[in-house]
Each structure stands twice: as C-alpha cells, then as structure tokens.
Protein backbone atom coordinates (compact mmCIF):
# COMPACT_ATOMS: atom_id res chain seq x y z
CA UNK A 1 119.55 98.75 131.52
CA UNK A 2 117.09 100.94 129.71
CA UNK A 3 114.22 99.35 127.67
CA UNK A 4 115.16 98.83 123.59
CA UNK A 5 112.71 96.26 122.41
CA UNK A 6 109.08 97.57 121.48
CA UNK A 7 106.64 97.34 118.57
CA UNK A 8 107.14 95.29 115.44
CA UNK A 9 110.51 93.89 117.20
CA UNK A 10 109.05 92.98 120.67
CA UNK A 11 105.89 91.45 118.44
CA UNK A 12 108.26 89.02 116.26
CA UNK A 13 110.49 88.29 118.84
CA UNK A 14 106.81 86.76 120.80
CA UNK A 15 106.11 84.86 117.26
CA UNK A 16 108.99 83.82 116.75
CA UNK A 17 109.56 82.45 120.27
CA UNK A 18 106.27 80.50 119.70
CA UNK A 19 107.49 78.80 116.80
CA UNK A 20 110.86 78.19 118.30
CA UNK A 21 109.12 76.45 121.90
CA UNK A 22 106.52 74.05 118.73
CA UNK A 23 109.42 73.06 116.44
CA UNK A 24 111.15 72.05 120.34
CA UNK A 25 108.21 69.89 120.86
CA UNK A 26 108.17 68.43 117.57
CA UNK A 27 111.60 67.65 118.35
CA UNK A 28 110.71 66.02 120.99
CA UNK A 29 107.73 63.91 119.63
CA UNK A 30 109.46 63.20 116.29
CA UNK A 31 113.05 63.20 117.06
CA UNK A 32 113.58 59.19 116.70
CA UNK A 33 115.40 59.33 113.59
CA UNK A 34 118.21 61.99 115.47
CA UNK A 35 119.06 59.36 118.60
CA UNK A 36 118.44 60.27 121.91
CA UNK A 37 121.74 62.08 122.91
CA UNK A 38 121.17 64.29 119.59
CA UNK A 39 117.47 64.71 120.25
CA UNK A 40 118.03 65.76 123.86
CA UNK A 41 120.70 68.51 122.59
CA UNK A 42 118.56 70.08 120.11
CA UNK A 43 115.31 70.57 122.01
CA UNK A 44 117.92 72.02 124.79
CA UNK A 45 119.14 74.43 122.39
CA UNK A 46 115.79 75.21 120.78
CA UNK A 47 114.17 75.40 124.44
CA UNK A 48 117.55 78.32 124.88
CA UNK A 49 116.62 79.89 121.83
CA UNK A 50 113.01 80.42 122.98
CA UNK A 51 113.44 81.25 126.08
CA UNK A 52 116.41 84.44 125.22
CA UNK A 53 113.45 85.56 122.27
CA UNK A 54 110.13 85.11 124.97
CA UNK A 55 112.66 86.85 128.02
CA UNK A 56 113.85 89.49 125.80
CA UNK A 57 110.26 90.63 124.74
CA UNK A 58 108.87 89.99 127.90
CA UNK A 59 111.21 92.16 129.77
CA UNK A 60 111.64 94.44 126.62
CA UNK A 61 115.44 94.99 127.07
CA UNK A 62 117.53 92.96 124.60
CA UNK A 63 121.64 93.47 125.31
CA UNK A 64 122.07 92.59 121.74
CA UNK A 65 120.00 95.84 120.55
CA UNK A 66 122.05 97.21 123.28
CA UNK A 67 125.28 96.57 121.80
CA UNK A 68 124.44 97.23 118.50
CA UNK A 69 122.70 100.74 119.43
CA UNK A 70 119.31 99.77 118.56
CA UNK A 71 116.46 101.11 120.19
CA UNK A 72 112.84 100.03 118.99
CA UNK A 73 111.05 101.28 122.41
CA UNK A 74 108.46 104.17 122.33
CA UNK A 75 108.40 105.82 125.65
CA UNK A 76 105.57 108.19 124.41
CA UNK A 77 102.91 105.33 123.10
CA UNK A 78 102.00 103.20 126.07
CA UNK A 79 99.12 101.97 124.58
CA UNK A 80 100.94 100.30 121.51
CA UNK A 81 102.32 97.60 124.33
C-alpha cells in the first residue's frame, strides 16, 4: 500500500489520537458512575480508536483515504514530516 496520510491530516490524526488515549484514561479514573462492565467497554473502544488514529499517522497509510481516493502525502517535501 502506497503512503496517503501527510501534513495537516497526519498532524490531526497525532492530536487527535492524544486526546482520544486522555479522555481513555479519564475513563478509566472517573468511570464509577458507568459500572465496571460499561467502563471496561468504553476505554476498550476509546483505547481502538487511538490506536487506528496514532497507527495510521505513524505508518502514514490510512485504507480509509485509500478507499475513498484520498491522498494527503507529499513525496517531494521530506522535510514537512
């Protein structure tokens, strides 16, 4: 698979992944009010959702941009990653 992700996408897919893994821990530390099956469930799926936005920027090939025919990668600017 060919590279798609770079620039402004590959940069808020990193913040966003940030803010996905703290709103897991806060889920963690402040999920009494949820139960623990349902607090368990949702820092799984927030843990996911970090992990597919950190991997995909990381490895700067997304198969959703793939899909969709997006490409956001500049082979000609190094520098800009």
């Amino acid at each position: 698979m060919e590279k798609n992700v770079g620039g402004t996408d590959r940069t808020v897919r990193i913040a966003l992944g940030l803010v996905v893994v703290g709103a897991m821990m806060v889920a963690v530390a402040f999920g009494e009010p949820l139960g623990d099956p349902t607090q368990g469930i949702v820092a799984a799926v927030l843990l996911l959702a970090a992990f597919v936005l950190l991997g995909t920027a990381g490895a700067e090939k997304c198969p959703a941009n793939r899909t969709l025919g997006r490409n956001t990668y500049d082979e000609r600017d190094p520098e800009s990653r």
